[in-house]
N, C-alpha and C. Protein backbone atom coordinates (compact mmCIF):
# COMPACT_ATOMS: atom_id res chain seq x y z
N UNK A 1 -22.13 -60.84 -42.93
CA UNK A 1 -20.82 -60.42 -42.47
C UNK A 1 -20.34 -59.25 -43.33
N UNK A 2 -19.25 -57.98 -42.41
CA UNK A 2 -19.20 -57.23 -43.57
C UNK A 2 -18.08 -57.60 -43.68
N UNK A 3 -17.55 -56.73 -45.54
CA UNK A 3 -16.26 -57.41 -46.01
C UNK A 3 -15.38 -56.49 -45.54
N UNK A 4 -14.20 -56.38 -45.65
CA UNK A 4 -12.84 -56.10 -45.09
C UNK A 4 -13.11 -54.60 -45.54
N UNK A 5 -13.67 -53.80 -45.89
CA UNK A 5 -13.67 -52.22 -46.34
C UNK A 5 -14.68 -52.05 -45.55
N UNK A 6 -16.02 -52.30 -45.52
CA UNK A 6 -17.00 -52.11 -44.82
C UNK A 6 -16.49 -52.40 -43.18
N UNK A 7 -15.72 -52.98 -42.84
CA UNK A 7 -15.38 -53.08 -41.14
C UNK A 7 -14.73 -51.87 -40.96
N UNK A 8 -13.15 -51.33 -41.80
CA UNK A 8 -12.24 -50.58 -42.14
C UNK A 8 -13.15 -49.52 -41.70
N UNK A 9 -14.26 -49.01 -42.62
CA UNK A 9 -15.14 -47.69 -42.17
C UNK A 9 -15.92 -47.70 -41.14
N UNK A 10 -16.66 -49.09 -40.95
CA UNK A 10 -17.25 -48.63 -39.36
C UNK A 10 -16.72 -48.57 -38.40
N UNK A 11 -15.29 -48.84 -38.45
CA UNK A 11 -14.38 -48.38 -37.16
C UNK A 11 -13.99 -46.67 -37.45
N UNK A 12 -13.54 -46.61 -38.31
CA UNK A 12 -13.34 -45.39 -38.42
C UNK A 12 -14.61 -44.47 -37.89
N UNK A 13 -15.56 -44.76 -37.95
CA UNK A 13 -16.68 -43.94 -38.05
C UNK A 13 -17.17 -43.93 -36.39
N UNK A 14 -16.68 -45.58 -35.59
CA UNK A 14 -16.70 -45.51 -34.54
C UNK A 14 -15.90 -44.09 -34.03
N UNK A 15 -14.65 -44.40 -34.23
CA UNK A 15 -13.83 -43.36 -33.90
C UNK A 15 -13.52 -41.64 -33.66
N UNK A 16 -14.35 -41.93 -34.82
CA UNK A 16 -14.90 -40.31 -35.25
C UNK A 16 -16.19 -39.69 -33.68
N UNK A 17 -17.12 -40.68 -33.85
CA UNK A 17 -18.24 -40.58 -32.74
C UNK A 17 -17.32 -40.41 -31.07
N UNK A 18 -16.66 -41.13 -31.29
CA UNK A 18 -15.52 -41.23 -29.42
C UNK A 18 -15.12 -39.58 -29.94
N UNK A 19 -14.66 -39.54 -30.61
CA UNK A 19 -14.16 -37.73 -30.34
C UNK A 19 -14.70 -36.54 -30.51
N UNK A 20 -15.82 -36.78 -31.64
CA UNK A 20 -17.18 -36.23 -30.97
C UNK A 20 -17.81 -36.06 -29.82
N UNK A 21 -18.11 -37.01 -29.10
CA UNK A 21 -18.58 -37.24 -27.93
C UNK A 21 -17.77 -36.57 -27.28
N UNK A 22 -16.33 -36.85 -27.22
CA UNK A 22 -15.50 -35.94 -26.55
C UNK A 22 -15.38 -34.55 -26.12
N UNK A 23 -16.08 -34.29 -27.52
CA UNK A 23 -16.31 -32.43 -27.57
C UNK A 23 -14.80 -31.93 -28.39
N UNK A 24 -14.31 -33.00 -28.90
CA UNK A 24 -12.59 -32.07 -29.40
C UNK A 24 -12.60 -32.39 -30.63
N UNK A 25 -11.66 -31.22 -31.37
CA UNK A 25 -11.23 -31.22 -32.49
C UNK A 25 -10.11 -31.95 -32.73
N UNK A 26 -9.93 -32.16 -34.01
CA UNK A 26 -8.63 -32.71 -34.39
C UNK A 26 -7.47 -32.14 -33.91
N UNK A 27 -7.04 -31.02 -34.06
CA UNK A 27 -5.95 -30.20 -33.19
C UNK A 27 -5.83 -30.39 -32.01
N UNK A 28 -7.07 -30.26 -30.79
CA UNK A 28 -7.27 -30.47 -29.82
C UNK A 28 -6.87 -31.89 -29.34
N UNK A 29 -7.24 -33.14 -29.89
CA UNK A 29 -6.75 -34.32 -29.83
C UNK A 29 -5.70 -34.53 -30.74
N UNK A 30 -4.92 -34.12 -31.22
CA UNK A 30 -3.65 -34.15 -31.86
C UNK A 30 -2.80 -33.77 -30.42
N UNK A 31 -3.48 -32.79 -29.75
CA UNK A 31 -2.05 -32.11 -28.67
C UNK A 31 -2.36 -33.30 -27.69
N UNK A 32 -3.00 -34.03 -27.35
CA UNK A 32 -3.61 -34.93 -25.93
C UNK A 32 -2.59 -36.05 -26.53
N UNK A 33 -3.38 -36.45 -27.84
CA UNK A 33 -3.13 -37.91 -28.30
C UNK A 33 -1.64 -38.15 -28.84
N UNK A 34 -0.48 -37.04 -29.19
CA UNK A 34 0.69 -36.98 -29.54
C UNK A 34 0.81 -37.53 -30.91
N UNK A 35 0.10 -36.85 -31.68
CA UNK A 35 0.00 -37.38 -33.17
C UNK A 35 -0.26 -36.00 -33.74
N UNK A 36 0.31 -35.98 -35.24
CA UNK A 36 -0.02 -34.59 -35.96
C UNK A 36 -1.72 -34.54 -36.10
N UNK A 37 -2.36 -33.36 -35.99
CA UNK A 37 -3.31 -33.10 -37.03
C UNK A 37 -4.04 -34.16 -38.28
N UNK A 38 -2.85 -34.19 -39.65
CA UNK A 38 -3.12 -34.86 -40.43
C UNK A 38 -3.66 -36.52 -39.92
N UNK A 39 -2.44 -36.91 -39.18
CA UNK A 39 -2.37 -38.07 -39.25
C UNK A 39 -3.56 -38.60 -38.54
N UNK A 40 -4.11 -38.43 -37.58
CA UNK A 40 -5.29 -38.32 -36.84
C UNK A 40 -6.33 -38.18 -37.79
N UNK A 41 -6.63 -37.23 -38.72
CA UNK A 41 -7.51 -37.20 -39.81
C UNK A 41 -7.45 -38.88 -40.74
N UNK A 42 -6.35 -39.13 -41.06
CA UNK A 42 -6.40 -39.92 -41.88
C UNK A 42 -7.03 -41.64 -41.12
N UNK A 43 -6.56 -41.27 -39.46
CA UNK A 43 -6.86 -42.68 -38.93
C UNK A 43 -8.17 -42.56 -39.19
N UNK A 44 -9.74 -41.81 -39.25
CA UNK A 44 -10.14 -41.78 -39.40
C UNK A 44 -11.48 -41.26 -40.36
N UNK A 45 -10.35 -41.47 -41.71
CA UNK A 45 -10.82 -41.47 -43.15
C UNK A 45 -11.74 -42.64 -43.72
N UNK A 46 -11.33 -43.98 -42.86
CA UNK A 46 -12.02 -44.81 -43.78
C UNK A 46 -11.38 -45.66 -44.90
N UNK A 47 -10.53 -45.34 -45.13
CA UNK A 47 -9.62 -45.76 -46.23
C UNK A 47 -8.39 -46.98 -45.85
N UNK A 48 -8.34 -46.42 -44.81
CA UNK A 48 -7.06 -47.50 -43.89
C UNK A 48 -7.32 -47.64 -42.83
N UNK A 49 -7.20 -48.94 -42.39
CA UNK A 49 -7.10 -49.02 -40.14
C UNK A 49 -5.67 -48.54 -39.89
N UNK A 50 -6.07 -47.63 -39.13
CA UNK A 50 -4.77 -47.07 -38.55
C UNK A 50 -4.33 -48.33 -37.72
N UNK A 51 -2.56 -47.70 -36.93
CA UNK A 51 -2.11 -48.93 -36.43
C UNK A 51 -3.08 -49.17 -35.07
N UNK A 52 -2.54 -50.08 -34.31
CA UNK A 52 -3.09 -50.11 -32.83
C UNK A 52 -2.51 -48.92 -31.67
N UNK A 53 -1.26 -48.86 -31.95
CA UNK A 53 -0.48 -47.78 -31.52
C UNK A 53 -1.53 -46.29 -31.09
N UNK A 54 -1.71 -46.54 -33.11
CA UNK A 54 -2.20 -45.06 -33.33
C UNK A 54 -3.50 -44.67 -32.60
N UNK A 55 -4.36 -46.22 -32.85
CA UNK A 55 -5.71 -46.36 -32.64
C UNK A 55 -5.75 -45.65 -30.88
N UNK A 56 -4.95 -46.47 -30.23
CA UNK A 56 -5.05 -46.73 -28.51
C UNK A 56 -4.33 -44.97 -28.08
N UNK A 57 -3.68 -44.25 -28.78
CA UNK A 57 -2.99 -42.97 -28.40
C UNK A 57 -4.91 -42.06 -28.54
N UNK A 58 -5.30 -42.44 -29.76
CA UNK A 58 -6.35 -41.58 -29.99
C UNK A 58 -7.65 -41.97 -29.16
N UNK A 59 -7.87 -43.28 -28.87
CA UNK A 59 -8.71 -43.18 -27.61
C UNK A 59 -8.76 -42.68 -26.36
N UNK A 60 -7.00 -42.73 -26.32
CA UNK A 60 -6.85 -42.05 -24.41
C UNK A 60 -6.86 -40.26 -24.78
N UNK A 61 -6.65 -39.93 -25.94
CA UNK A 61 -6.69 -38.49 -26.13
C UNK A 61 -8.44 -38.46 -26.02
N UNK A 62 -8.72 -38.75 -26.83
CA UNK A 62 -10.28 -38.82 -26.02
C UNK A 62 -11.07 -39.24 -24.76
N UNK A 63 -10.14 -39.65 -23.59
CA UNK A 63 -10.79 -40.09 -22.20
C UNK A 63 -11.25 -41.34 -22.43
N UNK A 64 -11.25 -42.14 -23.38
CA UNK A 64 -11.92 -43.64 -23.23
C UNK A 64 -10.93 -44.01 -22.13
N UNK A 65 -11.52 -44.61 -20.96
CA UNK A 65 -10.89 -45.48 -19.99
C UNK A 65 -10.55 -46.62 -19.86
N UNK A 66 -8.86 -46.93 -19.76
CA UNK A 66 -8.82 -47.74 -19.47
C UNK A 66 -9.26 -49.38 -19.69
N UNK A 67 -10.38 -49.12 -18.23
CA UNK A 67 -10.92 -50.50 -18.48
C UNK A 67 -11.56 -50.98 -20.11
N UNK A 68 -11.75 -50.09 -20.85
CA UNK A 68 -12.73 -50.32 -22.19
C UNK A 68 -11.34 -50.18 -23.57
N UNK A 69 -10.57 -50.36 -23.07
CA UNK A 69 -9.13 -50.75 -24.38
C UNK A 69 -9.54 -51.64 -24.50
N UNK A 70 -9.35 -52.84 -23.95
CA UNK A 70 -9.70 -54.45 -24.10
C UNK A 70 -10.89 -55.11 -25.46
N UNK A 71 -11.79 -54.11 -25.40
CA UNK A 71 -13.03 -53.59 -26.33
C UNK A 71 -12.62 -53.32 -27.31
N UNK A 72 -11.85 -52.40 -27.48
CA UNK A 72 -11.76 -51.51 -28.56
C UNK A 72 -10.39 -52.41 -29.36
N UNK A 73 -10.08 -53.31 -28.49
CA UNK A 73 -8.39 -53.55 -29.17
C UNK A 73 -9.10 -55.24 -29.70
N UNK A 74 -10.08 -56.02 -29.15
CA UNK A 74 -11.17 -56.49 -29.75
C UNK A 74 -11.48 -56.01 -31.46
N UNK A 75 -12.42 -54.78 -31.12
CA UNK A 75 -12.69 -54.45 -32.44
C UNK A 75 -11.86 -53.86 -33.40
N UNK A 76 -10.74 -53.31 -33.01
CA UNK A 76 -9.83 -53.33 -33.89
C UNK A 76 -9.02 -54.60 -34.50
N UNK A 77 -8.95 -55.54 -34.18
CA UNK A 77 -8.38 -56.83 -34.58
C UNK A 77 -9.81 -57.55 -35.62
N UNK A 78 -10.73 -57.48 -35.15
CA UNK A 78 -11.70 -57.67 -36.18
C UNK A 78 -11.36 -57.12 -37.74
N UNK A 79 -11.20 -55.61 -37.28
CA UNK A 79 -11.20 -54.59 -38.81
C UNK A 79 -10.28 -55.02 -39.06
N UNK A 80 -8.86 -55.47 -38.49
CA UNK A 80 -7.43 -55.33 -39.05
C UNK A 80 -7.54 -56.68 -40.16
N UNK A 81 -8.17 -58.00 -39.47
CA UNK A 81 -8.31 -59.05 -40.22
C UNK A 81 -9.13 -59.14 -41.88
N UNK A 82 -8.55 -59.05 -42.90
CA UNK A 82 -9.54 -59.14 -43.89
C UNK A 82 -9.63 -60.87 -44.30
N UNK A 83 -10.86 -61.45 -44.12
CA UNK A 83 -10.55 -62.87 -43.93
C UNK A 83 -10.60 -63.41 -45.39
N UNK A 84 -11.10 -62.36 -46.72
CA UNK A 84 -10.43 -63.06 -48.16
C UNK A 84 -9.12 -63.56 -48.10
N UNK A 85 -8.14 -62.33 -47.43
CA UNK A 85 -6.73 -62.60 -47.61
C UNK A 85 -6.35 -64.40 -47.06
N UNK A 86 -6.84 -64.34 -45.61
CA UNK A 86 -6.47 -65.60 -44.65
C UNK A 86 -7.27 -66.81 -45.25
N UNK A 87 -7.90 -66.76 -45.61
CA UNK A 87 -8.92 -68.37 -46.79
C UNK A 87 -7.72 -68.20 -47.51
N UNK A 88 -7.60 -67.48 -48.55
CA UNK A 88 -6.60 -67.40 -49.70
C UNK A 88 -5.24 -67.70 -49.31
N UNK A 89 -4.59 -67.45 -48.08
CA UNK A 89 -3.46 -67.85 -47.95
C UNK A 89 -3.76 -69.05 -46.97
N UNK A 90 -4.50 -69.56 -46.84
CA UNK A 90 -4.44 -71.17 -46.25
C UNK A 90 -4.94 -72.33 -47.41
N UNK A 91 -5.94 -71.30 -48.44
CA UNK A 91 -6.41 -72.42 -49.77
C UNK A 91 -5.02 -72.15 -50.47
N UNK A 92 -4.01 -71.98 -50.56
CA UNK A 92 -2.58 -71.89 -50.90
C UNK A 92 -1.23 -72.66 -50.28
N UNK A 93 -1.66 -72.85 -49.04
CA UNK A 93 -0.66 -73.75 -47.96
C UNK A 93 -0.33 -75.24 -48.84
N UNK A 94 1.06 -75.19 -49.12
CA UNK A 94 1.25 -76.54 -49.62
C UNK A 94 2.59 -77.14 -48.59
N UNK A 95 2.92 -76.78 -47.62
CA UNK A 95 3.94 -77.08 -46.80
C UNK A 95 3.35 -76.59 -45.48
N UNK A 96 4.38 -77.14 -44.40
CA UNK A 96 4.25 -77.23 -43.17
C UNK A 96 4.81 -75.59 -42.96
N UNK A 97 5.40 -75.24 -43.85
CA UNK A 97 5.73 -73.32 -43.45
C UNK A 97 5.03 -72.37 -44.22
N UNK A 98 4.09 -72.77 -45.42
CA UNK A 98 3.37 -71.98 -45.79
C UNK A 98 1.91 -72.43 -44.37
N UNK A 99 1.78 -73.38 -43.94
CA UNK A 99 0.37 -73.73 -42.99
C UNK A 99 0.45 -72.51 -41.89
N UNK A 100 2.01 -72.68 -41.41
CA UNK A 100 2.34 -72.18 -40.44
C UNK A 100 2.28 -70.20 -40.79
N UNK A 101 2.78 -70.27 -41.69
CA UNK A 101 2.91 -68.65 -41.59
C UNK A 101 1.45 -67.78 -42.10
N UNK A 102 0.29 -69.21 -42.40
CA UNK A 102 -0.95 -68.53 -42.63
C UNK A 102 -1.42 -69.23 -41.12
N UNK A 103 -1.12 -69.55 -40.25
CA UNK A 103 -2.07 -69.69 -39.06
C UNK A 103 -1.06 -68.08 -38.00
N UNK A 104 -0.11 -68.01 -38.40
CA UNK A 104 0.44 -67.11 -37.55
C UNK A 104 -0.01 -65.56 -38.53
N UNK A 105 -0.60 -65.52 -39.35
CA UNK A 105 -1.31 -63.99 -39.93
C UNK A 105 -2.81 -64.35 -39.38
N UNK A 106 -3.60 -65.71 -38.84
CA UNK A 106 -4.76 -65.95 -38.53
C UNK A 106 -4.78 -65.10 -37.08
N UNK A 107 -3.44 -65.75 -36.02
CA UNK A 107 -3.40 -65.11 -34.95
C UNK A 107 -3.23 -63.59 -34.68
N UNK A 108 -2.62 -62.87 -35.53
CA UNK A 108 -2.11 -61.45 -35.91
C UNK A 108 -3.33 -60.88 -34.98
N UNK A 109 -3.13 -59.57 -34.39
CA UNK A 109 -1.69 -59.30 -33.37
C UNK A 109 -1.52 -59.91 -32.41
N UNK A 110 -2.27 -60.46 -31.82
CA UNK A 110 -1.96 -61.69 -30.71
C UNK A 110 -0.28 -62.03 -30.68
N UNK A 111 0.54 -61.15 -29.48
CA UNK A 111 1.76 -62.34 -28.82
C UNK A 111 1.62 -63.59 -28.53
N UNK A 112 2.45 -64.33 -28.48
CA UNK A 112 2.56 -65.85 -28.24
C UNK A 112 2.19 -65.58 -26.83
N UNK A 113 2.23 -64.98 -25.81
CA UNK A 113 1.91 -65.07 -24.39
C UNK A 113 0.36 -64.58 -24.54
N UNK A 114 0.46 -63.86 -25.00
CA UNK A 114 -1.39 -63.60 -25.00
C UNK A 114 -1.97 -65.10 -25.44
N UNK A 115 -1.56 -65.49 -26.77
CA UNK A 115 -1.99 -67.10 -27.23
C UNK A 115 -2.02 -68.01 -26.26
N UNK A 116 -0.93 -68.05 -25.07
CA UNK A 116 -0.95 -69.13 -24.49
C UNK A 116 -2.38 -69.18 -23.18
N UNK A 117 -1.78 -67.76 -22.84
CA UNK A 117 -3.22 -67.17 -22.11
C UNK A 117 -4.28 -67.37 -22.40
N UNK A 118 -4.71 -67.10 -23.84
CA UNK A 118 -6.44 -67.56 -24.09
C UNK A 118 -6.17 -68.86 -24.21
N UNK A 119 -5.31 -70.05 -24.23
CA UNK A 119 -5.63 -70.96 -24.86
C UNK A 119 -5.40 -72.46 -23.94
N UNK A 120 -3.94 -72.05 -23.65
CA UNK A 120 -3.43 -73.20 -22.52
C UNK A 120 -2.45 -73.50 -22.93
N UNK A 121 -2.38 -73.52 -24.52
CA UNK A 121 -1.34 -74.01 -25.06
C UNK A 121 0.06 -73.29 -24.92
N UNK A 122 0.90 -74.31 -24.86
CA UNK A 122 2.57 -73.77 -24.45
C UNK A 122 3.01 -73.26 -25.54
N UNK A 123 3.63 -71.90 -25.44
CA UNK A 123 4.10 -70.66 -26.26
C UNK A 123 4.92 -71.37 -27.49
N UNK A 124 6.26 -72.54 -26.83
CA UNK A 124 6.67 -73.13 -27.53
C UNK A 124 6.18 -73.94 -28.00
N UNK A 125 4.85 -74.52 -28.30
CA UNK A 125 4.15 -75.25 -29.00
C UNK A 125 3.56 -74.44 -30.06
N UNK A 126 3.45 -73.39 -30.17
CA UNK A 126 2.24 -72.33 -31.09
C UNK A 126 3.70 -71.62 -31.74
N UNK A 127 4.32 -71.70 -31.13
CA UNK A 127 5.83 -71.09 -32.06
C UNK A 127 6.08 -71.85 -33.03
N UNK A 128 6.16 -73.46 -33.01
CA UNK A 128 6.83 -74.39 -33.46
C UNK A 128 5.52 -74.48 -34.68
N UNK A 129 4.41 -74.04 -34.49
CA UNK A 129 3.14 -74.16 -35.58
C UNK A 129 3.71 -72.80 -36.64
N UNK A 130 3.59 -72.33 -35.50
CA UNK A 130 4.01 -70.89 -36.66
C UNK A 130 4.94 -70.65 -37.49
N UNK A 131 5.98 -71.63 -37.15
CA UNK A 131 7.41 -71.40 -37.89
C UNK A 131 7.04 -72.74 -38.53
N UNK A 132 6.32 -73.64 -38.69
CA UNK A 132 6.60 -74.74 -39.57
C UNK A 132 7.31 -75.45 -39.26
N UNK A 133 7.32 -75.85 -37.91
CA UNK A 133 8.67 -77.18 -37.52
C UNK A 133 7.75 -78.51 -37.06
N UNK A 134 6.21 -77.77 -36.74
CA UNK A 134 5.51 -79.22 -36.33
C UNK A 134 4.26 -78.87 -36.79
N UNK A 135 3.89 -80.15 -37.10
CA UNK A 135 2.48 -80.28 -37.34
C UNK A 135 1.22 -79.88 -36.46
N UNK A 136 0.68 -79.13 -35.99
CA UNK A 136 -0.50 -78.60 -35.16
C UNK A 136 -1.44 -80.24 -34.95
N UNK A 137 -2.05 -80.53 -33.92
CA UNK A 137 -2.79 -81.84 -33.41
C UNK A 137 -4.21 -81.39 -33.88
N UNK A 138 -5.06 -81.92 -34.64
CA UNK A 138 -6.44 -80.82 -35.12
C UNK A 138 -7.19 -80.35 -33.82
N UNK A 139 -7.49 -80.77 -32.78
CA UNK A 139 -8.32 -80.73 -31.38
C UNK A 139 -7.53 -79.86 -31.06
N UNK A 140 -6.16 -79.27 -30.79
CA UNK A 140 -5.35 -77.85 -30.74
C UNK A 140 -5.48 -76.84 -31.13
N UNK A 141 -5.57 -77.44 -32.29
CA UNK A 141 -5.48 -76.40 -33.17
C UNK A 141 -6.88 -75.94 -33.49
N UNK A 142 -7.53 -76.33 -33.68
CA UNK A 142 -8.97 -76.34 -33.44
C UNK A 142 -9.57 -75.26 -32.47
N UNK A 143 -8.98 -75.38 -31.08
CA UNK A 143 -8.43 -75.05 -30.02
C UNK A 143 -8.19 -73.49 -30.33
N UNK A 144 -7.26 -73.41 -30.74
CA UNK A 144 -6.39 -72.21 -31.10
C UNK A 144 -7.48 -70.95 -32.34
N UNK A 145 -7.89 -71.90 -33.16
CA UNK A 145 -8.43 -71.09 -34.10
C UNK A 145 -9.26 -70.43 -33.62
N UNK A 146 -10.20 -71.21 -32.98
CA UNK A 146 -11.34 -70.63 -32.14
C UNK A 146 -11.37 -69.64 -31.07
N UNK A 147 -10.46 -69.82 -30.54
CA UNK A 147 -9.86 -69.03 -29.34
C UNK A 147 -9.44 -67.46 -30.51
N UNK A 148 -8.85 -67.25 -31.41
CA UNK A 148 -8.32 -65.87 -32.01
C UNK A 148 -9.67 -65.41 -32.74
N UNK A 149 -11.05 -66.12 -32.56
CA UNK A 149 -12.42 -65.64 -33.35
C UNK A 149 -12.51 -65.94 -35.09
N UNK A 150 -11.79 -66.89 -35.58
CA UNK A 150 -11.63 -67.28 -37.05
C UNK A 150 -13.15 -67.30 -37.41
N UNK A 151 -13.51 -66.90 -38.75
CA UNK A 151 -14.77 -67.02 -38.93
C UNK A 151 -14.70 -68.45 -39.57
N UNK A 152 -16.25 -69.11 -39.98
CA UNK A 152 -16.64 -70.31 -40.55
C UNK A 152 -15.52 -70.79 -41.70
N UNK A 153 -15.50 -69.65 -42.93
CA UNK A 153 -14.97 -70.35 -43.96
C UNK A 153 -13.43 -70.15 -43.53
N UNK A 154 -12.77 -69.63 -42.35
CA UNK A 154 -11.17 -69.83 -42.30
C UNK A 154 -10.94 -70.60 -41.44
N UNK A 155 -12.06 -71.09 -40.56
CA UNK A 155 -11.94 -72.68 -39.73
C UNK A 155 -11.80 -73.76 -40.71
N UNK A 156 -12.75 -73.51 -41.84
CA UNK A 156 -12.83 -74.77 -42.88
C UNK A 156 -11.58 -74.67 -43.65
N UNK A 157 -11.03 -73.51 -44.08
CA UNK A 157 -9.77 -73.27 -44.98
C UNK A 157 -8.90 -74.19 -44.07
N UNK A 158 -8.49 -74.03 -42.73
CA UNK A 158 -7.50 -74.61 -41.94
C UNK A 158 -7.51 -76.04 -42.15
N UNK A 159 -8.76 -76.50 -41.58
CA UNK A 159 -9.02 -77.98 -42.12
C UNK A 159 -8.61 -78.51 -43.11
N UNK A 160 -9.19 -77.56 -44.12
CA UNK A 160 -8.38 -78.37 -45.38
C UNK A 160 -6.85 -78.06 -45.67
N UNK A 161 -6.51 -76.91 -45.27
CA UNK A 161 -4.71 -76.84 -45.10
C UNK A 161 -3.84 -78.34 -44.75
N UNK A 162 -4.46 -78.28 -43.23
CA UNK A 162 -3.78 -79.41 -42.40
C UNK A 162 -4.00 -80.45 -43.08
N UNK A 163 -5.57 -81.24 -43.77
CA UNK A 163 -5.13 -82.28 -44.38
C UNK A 163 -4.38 -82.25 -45.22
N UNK A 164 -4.33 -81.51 -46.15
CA UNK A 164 -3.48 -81.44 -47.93
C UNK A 164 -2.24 -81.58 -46.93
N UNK A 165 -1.67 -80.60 -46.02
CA UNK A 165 -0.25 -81.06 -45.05
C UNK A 165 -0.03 -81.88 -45.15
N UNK A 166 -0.87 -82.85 -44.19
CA UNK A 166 -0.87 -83.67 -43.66
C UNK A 166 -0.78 -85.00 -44.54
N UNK A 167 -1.12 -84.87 -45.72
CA UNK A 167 -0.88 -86.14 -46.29
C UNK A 167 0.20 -85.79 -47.37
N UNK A 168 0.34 -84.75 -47.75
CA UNK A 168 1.60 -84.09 -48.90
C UNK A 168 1.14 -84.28 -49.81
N UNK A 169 -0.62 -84.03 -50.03
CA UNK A 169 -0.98 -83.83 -51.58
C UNK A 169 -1.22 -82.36 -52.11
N UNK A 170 -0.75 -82.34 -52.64
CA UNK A 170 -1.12 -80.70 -53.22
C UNK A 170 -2.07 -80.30 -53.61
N UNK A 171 -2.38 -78.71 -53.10
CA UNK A 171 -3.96 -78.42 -53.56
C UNK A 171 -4.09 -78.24 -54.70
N UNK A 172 -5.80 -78.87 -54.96
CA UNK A 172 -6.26 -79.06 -56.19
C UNK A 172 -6.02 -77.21 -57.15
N UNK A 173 -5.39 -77.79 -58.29
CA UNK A 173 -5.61 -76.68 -59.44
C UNK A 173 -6.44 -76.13 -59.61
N UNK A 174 -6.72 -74.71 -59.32
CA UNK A 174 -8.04 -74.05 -59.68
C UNK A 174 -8.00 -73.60 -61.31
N UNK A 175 -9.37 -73.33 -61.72
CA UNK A 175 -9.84 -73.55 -62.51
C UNK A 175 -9.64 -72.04 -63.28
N UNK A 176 -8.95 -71.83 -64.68
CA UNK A 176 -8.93 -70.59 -64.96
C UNK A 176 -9.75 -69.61 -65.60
């Protein structure tokens, strides 16, 4: 798997190739895509994922169609996720609103209507997870994780979130 910098650049580098292919310069897709020059350079520096905004203005300045956003807004949610951060803030969950506000950075950018869409689950049910007012059912939630593409060790982080929740023991002291 690559780590959260290594995704960061092969999107960028994707990006770079779409406007290549295109045949245009930065200027040239600056006037299409409604973004300065610079800023366009920098989405595809490598250094930062630009926003989705930025990302989806600079594909249609390059002719990507349409039907192939869906793709690209895919692999941008991949790069956007760095999954050290999401282990680390669920091996940290000691309440029902720290669980919640690390399963709602798991879902990130996903709307609650998109969530309910991939999932089944009622908007006001995945709200009430996210804000910490109810406990997630594990076969739901389970449900849910899987459905936003969580990798192995932030399915297992969750697991162990919800139990430590779930019984109100606090996670074990790490070791200094």
């Amino acid at each position: 798997m690559f780590d959260h910098v290594q995704q960061v650049e092969k999107f960028a580098a994707a990006l770079q190739r779409v406007r290549r292919h295109a045949g245009l310069s930065y200027r040239q897709l600056a006037d299409r895509a409604h973004y300065s020059h610079p800023h366009l350079v920098r989405a595809t520096n490598g250094k930062q994922l630009p926003t989705w905004e930025v990302t989806a203005a600079y594909l249609h300045g390059c002719g990507v169609p349409a039907d192939l956003m869906p793709v690209w807004l895919r692999r941008w949610e991949e790069a956007s996720r760095d999954p050290r951060d999401l282990v680390n803030l669920l091996e940290n969950a000691d309440s029902l609103e720290d669980l919640g506000a690390a399963l709602a950075a798991l879902a990130r950018p996903r709307s609650l209507r998109v969530l309910e869409q991939q999932t089944g689950i009622p908007r006001a049910t995945i709200q009430a997870w996210f804000h910490g007012s109810r406990l997630p059912g594990r076969d739901r939630l389970d449900h849910l994780v899987r459905s936003v593409g969580a990798t192995a060790d932030e399915r297992a982080a969750v697991t162990r979130a919800v139990e430590r929740v779930s019984s109100g023991r606090p996670r074990p002291a790490r070791a200094a």
